[in-house]
Protein backbone atom coordinates (compact mmCIF):
# COMPACT_ATOMS: atom_id res chain seq x y z
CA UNK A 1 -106.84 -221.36 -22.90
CA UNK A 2 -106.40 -222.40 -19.62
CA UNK A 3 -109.12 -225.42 -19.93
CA UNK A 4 -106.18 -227.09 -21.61
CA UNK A 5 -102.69 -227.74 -20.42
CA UNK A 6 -101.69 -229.65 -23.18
CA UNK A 7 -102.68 -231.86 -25.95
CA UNK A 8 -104.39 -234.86 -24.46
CA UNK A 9 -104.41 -233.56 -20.87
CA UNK A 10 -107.04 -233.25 -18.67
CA UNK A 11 -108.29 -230.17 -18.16
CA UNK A 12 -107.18 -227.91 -14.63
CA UNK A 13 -110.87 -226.86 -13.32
CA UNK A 14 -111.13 -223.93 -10.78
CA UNK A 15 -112.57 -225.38 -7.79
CA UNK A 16 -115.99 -225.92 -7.41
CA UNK A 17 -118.04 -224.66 -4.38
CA UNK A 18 -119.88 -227.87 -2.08
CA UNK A 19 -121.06 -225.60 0.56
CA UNK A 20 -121.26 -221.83 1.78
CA UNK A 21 -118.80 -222.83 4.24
CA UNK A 22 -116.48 -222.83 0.88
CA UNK A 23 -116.25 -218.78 0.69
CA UNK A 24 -113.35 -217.69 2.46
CA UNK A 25 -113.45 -215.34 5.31
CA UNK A 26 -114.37 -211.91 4.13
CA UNK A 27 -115.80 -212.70 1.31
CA UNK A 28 -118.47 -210.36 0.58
CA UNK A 29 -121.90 -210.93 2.02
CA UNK A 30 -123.80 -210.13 -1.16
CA UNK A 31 -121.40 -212.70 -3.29
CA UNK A 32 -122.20 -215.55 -0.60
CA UNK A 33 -126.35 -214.38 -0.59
CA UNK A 34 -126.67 -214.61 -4.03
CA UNK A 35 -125.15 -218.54 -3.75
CA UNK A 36 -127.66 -219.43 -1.32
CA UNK A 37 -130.49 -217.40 -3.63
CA UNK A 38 -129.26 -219.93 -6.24
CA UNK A 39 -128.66 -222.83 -3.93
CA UNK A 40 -132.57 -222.10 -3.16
CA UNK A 41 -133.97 -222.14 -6.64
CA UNK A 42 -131.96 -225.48 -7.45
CA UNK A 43 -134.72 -226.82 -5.53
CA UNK A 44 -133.25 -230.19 -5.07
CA UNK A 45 -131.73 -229.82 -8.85
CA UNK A 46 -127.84 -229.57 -9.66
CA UNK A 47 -129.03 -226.30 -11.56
CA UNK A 48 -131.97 -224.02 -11.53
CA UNK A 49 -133.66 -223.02 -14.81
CA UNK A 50 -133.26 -219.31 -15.92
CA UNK A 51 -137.07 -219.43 -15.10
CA UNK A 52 -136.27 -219.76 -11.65
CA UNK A 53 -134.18 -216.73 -11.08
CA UNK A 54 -136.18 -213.14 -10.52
CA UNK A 55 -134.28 -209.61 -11.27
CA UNK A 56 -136.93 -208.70 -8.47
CA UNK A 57 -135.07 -210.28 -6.07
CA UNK A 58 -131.82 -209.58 -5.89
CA UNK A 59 -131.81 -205.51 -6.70
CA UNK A 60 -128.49 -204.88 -4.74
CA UNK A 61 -127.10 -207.72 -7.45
CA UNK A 62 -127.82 -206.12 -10.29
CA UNK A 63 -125.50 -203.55 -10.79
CA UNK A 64 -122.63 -206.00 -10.51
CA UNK A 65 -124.48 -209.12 -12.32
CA UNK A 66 -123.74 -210.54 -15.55
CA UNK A 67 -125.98 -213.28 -17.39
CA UNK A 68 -123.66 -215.18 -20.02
CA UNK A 69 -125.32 -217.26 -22.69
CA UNK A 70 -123.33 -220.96 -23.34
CA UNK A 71 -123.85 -220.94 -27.09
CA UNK A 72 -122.16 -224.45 -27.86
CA UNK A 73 -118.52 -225.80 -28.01
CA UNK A 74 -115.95 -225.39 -30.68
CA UNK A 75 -114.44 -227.48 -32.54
CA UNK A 76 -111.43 -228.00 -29.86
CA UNK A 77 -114.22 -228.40 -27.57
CA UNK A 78 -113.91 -224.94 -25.42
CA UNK A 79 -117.42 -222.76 -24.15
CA UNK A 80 -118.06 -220.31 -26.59
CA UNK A 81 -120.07 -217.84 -24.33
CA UNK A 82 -121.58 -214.72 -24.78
CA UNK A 83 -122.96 -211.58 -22.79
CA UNK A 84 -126.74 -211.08 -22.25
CA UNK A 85 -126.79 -209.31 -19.38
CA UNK A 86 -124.11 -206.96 -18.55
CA UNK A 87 -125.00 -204.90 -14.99
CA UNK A 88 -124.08 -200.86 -14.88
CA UNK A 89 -120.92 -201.08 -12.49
CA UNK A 90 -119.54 -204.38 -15.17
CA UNK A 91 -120.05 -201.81 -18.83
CA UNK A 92 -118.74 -199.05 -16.15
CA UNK A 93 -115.02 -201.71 -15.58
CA UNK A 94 -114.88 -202.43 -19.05
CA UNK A 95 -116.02 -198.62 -20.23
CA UNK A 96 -118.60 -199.90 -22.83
CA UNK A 97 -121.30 -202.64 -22.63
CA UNK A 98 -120.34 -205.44 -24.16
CA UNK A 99 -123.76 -206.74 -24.24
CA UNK A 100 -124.50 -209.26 -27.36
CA UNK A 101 -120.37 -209.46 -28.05
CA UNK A 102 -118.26 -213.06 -27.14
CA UNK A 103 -116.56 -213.34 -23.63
CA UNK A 104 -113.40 -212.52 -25.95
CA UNK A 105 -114.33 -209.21 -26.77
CA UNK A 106 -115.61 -207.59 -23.68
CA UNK A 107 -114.04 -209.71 -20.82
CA UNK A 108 -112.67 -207.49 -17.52
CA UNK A 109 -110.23 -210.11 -16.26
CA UNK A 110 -106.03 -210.65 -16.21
CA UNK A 111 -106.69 -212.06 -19.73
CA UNK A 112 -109.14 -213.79 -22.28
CA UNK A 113 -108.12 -217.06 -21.30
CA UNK A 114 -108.28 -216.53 -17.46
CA UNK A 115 -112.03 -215.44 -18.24
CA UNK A 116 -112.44 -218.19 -20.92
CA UNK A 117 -111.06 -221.02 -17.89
CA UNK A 118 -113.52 -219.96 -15.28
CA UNK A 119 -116.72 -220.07 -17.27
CA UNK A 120 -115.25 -223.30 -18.73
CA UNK A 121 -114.91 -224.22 -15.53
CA UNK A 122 -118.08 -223.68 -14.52
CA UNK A 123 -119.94 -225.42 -17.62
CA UNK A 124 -117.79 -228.57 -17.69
CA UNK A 125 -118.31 -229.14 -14.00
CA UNK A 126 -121.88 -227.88 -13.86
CA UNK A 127 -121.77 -226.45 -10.13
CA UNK A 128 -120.65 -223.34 -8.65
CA UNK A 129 -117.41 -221.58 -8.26
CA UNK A 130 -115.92 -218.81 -6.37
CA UNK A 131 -112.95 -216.97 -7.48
CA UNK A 132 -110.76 -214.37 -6.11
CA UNK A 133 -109.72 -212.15 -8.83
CA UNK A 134 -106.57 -209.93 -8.42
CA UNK A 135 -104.92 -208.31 -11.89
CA UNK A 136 -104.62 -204.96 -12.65
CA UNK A 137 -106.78 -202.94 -15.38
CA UNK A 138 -105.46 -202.24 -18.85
CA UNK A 139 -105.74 -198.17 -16.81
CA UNK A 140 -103.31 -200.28 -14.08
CA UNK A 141 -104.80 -199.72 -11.78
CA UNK A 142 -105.42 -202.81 -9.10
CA UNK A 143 -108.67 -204.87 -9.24
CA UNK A 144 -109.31 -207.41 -6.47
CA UNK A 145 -112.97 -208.68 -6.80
CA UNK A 146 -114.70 -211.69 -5.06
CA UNK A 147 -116.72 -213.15 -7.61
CA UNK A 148 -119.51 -216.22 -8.14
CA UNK A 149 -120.06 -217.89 -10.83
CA UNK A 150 -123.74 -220.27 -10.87
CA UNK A 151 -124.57 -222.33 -13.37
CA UNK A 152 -128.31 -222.17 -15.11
CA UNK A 153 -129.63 -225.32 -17.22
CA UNK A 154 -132.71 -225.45 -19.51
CA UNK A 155 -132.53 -229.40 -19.70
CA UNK A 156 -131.21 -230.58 -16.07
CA UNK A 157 -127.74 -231.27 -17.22
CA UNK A 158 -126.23 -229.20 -19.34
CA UNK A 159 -125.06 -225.58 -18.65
CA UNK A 160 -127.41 -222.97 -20.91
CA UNK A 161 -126.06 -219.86 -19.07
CA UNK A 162 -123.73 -218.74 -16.51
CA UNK A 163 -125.09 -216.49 -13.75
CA UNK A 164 -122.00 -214.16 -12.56
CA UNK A 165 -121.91 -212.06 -9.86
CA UNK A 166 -118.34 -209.99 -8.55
CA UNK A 167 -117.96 -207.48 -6.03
């Protein structure tokens, strides 16, 4: 997985987002709206609660959202992660719902462990990241997605769920 180079490194972390001024430019407006939605119901907090966020408001999200559970850590000490949520246009990429299966059964990325890194990513650093994604479909055909990942914590410090939104 990529959370590991080798044995006894440290792990390479995607870069985490400080600002809105880190989305590149073009990225799309509803991937930078829903980071300042979250931003918002931090409230001062380095994470919201799942509490805090509201299906209401963020319709135009929700065909493109996911809601990933953090279940616990392995033994090797990796995310094990699985799908709640899973928004029409994501079961329409993967061409089922993968709703209540692991990350590593109904990811849409370049691989498993390119999916596995960025939500590991996300829950060792407990912030936000943005992430181009470029790879083509098992179909082939080319995928370039701008896509947010925000974490969600029942406790205040560590990661319960993973908030995803790509576009």
């Amino acid at each position: 997985m990529g959370e590991e180079k080798g044995k006894g490194a440290e792990p390479t972390l995607l870069n985490p987002l400080g600002s809105r001024d880190d989305f590149p430019l073009g990225c799309k407006r509803r991937v930078i709206a829903l980071y300042d939605y979250w931003v918002e119901r931090c409230a001062g907090r380095p994470m919201p609660r799942r509490a805090d966020i509201d299906p209401v408001d963020m319709p135009e999200h929700l065909p493109g959202l996911l809601l990933i559970d953090v279940e616990g850590v392995s033994a090797r000490g990796l995310g094990i992660y699985r799908y709640r949520v899973v928004g029409p246009r994501e079961v329409a990429n993967r061409k089922f719902d993968p709703t209540g299966q692991f990350v590593e059964e109904g990811y849409f990325a370049k691989s498993k462990n390119d999916a596995l890194h960025s939500y590991g990513s996300v829950r060792l650093q407990r912030t936000a990241i943005y992430e181009k994604l470029s790879f083509l479909s098992e179909d082939g055909i080319p995928i370039n997605e701008d896509s947010v990942m925000l974490p969600l914590s029942e406790n205040g410090t560590d990661v319960s769920q993973i908030l995803v939104y790509s576009e």
